[in-house]
PDB file of N, CA and C in Angstrom:
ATOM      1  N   UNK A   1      51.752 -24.505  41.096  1.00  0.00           N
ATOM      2  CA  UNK A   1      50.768 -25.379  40.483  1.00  0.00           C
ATOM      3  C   UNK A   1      50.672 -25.043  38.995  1.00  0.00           C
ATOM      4  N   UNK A   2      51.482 -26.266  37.758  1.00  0.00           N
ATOM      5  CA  UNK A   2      50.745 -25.568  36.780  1.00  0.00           C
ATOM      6  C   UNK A   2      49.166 -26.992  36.141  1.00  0.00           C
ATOM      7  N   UNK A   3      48.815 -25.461  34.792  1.00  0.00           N
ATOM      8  CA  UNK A   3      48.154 -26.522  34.561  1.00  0.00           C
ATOM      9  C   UNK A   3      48.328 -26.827  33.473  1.00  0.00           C
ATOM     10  N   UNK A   4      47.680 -27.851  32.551  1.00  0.00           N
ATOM     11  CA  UNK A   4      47.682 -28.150  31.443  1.00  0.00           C
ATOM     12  C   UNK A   4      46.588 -27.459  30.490  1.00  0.00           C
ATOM     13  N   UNK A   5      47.053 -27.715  29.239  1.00  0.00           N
ATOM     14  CA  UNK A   5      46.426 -27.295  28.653  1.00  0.00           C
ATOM     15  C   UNK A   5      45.509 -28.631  27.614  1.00  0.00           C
ATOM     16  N   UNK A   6      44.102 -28.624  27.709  1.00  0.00           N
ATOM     17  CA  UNK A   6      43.360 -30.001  27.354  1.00  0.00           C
ATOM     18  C   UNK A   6      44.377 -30.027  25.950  1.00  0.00           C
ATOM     19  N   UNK A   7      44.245 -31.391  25.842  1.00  0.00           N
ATOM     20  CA  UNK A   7      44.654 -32.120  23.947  1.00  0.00           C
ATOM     21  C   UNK A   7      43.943 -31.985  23.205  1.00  0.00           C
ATOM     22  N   UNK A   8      43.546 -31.333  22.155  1.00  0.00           N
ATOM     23  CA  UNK A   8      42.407 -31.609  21.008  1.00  0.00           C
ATOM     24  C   UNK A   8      43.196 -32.432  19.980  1.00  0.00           C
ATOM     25  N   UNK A   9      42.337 -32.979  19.128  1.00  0.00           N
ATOM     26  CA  UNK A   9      42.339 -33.664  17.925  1.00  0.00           C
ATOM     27  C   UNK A   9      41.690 -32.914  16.538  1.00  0.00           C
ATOM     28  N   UNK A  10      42.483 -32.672  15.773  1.00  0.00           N
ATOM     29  CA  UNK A  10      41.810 -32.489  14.423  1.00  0.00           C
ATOM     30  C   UNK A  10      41.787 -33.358  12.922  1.00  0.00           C
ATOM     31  N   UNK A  11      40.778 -33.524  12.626  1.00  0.00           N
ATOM     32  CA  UNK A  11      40.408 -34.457  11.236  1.00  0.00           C
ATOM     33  C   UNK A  11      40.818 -34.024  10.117  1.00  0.00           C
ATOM     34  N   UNK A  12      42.350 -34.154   9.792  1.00  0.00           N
ATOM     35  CA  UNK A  12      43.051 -33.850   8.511  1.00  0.00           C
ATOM     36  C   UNK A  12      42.647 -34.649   7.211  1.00  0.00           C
ATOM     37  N   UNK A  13      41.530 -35.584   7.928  1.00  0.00           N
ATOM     38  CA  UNK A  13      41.289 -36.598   6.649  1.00  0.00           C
ATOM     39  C   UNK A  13      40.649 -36.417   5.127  1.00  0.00           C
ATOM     40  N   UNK A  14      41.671 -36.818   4.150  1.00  0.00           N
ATOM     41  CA  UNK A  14      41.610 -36.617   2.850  1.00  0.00           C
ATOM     42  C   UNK A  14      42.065 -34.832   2.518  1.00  0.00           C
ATOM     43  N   UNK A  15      42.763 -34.369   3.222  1.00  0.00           N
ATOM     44  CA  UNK A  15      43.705 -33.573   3.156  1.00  0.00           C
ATOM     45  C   UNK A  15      44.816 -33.691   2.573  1.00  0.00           C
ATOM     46  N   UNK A  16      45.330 -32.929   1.351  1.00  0.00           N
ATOM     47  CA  UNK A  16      46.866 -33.675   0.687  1.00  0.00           C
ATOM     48  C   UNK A  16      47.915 -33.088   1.928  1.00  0.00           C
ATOM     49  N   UNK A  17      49.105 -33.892   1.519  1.00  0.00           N
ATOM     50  CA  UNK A  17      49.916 -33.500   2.044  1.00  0.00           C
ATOM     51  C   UNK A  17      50.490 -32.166   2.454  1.00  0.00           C
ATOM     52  N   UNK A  18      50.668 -31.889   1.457  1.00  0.00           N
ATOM     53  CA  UNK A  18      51.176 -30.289   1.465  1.00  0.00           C
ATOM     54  C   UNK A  18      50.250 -29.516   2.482  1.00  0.00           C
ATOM     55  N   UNK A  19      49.038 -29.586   2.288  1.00  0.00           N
ATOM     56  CA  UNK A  19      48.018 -28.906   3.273  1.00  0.00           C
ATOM     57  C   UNK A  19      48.366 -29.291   4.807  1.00  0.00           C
ATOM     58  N   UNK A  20      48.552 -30.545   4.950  1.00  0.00           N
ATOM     59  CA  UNK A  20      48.615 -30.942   6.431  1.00  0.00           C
ATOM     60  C   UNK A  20      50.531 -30.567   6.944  1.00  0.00           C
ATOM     61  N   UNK A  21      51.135 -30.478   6.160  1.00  0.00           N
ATOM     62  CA  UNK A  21      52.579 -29.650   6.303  1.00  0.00           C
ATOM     63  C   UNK A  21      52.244 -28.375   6.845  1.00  0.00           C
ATOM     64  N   UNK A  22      51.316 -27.813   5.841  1.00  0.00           N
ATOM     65  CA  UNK A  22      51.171 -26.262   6.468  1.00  0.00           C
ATOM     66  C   UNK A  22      50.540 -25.960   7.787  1.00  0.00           C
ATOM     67  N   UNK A  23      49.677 -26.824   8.096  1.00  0.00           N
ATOM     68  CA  UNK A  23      49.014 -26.602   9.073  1.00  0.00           C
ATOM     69  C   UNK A  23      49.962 -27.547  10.341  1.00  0.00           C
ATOM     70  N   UNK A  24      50.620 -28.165  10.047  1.00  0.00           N
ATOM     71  CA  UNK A  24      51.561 -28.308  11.175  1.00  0.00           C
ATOM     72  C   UNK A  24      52.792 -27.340  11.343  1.00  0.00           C
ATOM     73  N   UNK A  25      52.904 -26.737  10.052  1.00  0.00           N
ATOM     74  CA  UNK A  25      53.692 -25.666  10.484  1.00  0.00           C
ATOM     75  C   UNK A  25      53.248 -24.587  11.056  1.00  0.00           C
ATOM     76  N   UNK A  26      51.829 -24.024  11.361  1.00  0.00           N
ATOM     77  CA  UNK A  26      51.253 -23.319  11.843  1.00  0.00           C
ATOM     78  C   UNK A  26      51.114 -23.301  13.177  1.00  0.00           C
ATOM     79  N   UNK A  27      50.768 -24.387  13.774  1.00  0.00           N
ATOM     80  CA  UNK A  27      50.621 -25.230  15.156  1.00  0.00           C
ATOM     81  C   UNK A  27      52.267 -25.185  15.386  1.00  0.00           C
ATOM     82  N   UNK A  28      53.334 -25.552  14.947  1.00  0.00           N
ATOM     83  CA  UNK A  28      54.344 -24.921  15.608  1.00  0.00           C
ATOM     84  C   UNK A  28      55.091 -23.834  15.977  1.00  0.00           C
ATOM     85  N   UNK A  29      54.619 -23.246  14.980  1.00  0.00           N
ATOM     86  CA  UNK A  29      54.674 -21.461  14.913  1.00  0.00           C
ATOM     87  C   UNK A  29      53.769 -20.826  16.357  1.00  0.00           C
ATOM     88  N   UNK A  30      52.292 -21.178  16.682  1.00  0.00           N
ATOM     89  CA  UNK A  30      52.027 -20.784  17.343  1.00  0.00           C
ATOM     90  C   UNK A  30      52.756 -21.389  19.033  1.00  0.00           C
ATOM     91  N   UNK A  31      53.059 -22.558  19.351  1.00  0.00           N
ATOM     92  CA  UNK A  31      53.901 -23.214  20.083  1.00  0.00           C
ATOM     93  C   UNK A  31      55.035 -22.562  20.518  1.00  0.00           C
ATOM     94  N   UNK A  32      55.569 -22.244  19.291  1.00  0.00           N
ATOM     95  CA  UNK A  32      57.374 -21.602  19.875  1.00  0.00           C
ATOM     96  C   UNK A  32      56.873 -20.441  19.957  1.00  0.00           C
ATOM     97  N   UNK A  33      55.836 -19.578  19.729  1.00  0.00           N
ATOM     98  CA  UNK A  33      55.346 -18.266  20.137  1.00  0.00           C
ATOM     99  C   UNK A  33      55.097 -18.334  21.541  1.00  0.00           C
ATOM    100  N   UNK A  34      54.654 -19.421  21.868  1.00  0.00           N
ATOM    101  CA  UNK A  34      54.276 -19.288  23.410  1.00  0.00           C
ATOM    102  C   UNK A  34      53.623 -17.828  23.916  1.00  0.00           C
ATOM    103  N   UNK A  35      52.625 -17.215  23.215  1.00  0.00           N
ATOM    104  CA  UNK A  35      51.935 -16.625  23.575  1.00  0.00           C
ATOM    105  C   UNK A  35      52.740 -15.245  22.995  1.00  0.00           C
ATOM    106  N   UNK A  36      53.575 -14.960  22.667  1.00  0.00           N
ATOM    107  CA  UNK A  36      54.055 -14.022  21.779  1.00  0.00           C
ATOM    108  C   UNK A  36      53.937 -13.675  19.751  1.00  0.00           C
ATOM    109  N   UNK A  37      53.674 -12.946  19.123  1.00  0.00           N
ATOM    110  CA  UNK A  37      53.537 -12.699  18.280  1.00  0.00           C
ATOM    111  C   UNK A  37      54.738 -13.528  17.545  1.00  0.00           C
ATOM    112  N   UNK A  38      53.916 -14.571  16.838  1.00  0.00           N
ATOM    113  CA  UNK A  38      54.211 -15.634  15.485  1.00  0.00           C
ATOM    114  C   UNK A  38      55.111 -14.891  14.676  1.00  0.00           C
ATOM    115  N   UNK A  39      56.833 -15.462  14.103  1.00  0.00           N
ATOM    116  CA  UNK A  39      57.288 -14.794  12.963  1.00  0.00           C
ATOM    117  C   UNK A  39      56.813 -16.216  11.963  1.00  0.00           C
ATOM    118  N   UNK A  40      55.490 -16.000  10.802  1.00  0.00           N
ATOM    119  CA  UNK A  40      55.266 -17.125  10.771  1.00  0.00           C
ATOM    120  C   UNK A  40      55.983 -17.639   9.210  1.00  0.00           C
ATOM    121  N   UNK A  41      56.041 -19.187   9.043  1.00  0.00           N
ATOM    122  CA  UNK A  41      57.223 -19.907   8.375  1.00  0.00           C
ATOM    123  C   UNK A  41      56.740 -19.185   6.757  1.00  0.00           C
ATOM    124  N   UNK A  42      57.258 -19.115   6.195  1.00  0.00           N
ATOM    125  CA  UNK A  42      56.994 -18.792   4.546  1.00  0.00           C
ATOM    126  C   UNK A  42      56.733 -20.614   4.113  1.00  0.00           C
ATOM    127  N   UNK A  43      55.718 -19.987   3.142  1.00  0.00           N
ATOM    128  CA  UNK A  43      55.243 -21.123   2.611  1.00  0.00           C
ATOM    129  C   UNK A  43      55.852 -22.188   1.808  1.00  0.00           C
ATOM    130  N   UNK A  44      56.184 -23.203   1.552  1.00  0.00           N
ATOM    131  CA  UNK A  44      56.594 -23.897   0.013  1.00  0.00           C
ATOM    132  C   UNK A  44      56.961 -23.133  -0.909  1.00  0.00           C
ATOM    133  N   UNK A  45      57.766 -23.038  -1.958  1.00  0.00           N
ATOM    134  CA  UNK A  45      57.960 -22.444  -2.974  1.00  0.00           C
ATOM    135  C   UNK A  45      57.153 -23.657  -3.613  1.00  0.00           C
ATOM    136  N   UNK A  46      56.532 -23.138  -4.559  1.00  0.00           N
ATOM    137  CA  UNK A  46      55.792 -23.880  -5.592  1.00  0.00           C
ATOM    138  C   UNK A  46      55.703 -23.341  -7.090  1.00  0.00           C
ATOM    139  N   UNK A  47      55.425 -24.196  -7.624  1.00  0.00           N
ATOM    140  CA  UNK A  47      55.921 -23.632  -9.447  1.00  0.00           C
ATOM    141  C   UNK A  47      54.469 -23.493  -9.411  1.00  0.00           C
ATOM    142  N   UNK A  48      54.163 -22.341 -10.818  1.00  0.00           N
ATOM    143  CA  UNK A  48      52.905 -22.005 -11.259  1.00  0.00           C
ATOM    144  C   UNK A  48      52.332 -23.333 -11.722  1.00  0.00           C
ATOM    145  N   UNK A  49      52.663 -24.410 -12.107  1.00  0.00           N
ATOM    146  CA  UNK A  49      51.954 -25.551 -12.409  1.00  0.00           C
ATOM    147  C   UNK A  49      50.626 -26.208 -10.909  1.00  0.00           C
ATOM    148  N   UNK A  50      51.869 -26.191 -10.025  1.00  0.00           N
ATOM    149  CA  UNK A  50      51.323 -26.387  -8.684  1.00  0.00           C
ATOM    150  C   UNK A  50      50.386 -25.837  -8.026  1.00  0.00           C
ATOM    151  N   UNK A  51      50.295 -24.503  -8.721  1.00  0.00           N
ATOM    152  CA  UNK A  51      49.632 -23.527  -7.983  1.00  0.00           C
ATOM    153  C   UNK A  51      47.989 -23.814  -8.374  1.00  0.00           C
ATOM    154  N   UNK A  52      48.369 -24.045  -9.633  1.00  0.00           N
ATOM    155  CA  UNK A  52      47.310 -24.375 -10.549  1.00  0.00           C
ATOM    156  C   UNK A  52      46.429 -25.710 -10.234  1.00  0.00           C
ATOM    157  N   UNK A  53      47.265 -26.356  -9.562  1.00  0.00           N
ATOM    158  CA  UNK A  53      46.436 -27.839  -9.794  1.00  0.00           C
ATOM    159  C   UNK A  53      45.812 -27.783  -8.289  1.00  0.00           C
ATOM    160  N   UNK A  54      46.618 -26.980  -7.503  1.00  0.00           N
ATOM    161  CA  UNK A  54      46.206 -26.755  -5.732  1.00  0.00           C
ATOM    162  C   UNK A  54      44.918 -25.961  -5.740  1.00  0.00           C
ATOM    163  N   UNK A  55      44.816 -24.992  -7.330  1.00  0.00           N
ATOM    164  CA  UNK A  55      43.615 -24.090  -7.099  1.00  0.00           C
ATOM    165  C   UNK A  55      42.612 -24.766  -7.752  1.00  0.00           C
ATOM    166  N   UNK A  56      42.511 -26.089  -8.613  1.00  0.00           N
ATOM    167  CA  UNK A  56      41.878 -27.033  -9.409  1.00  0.00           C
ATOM    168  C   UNK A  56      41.511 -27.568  -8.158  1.00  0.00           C
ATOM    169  N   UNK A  57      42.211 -28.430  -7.219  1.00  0.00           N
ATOM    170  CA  UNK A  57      41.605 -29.383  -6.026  1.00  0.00           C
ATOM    171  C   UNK A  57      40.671 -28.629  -5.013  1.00  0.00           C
ATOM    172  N   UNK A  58      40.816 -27.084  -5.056  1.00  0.00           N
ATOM    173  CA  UNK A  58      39.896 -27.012  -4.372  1.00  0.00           C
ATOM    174  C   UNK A  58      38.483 -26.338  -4.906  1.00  0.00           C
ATOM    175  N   UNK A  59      38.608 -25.920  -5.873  1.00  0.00           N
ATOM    176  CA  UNK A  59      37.522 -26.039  -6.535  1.00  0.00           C
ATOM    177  C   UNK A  59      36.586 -27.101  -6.369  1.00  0.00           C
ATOM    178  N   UNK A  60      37.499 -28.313  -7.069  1.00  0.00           N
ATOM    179  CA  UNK A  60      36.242 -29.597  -6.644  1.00  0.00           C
ATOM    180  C   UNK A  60      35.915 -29.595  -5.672  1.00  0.00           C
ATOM    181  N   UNK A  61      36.663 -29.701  -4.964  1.00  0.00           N
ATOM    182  CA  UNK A  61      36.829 -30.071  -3.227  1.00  0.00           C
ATOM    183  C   UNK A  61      35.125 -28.794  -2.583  1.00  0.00           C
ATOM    184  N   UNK A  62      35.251 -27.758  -3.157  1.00  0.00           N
ATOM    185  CA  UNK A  62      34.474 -26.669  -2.853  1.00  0.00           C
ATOM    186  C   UNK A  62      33.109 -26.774  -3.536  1.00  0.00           C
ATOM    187  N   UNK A  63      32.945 -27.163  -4.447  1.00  0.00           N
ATOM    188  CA  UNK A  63      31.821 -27.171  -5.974  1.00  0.00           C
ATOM    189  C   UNK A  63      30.771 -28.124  -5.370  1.00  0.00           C
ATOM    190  N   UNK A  64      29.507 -27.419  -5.585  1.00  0.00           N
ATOM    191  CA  UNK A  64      28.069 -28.312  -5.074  1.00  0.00           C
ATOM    192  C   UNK A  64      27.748 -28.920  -6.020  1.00  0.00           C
ATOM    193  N   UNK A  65      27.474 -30.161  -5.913  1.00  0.00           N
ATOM    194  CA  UNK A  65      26.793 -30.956  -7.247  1.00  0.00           C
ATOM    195  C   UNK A  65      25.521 -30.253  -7.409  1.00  0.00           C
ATOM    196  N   UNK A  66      25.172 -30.277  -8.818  1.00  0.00           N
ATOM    197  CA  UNK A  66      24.222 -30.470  -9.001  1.00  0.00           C
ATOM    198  C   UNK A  66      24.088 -28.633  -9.741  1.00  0.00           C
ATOM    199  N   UNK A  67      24.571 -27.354  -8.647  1.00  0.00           N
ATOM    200  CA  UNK A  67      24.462 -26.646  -8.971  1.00  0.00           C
ATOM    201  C   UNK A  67      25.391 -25.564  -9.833  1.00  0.00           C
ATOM    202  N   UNK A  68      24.268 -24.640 -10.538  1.00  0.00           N
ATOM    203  CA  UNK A  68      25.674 -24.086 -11.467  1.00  0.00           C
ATOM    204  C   UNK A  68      25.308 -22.499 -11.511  1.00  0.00           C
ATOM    205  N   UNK A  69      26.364 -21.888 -11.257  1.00  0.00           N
ATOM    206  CA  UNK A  69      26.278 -20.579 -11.047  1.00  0.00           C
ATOM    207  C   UNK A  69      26.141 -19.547 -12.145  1.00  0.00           C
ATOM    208  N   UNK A  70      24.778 -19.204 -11.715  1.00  0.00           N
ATOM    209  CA  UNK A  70      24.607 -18.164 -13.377  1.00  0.00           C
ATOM    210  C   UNK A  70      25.142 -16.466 -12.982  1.00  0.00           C
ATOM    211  N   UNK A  71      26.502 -16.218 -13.545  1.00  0.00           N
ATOM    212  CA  UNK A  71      26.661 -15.323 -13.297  1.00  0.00           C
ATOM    213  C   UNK A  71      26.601 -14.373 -14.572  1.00  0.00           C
ATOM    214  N   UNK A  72      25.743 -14.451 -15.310  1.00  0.00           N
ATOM    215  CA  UNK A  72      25.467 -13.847 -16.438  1.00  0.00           C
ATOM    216  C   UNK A  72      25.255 -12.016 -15.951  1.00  0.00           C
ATOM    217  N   UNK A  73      25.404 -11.197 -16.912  1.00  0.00           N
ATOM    218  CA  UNK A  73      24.887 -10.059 -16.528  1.00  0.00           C
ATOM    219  C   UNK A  73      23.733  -9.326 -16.302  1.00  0.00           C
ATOM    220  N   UNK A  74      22.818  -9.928 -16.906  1.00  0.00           N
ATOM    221  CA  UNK A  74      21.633 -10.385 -16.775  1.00  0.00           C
ATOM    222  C   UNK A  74      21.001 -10.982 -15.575  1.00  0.00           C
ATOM    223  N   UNK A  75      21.486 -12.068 -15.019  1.00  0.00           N
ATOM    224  CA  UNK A  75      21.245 -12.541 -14.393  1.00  0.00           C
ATOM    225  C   UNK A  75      21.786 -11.727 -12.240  1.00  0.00           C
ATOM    226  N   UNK A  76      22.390 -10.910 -12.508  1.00  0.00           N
ATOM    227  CA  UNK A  76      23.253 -10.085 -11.581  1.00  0.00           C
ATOM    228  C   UNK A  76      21.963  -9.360 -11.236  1.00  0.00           C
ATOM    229  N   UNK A  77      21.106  -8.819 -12.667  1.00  0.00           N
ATOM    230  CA  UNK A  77      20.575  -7.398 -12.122  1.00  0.00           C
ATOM    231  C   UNK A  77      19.056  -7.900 -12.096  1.00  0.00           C
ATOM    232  N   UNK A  78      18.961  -9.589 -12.346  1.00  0.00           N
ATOM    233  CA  UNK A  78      16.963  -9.934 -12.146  1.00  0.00           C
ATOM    234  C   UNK A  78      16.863  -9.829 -10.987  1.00  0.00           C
ATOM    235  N   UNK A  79      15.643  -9.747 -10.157  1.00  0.00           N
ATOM    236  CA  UNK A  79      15.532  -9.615  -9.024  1.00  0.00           C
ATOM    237  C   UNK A  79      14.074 -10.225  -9.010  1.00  0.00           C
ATOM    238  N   UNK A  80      13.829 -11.036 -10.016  1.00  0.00           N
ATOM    239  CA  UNK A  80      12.424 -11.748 -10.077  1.00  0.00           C
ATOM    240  C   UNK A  80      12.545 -13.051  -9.585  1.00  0.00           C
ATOM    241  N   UNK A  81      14.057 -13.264  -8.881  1.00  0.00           N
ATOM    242  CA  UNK A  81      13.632 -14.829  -8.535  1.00  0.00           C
ATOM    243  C   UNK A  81      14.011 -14.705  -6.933  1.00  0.00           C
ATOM    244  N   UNK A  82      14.041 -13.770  -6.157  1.00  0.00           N
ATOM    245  CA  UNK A  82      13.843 -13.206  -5.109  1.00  0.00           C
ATOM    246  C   UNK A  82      12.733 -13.200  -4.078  1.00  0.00           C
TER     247      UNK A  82
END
């Protein structure tokens, strides 16, 4: 008797490409592991330009409107707004 294993779905939406490459290369990595330790794929080679604009998208992608981070030195050691 075997069994299955349920289907999930995941929401890659507004994900660039490259991101959803990796993460399907991940999901096959773990697959052909079949329960054995992943030799897992090396990433894209990417030029420092790329790297740059991948670490720009997620910034935005990450960044709260509205707020802005006072990391002043000053501001590290108040403890009056606590």
């Amino acid at each position: 008797m075997t069994t299955e294993t349920p289907r999930h779905t995941i929401d890659l939406t507004g994900l660039p490409p490259h991101a959803i490459q990796a993460i399907e290369a991940v999901v096959a990595a773990f697959r052909s592991a079949n329960g054995r330790s992943a030799n897992w794929p090396d990433p894209p080679p990417m030029t420092p330009e790329e790297r740059v604009a991948l670490w720009k998208e997620w910034v935005r992608a990450a960044a709260v409107p509205g707020v802005i981070a006072d990391d002043s030195r000053e501001a590290i050691y108040d403890r009056s707004t606590e």
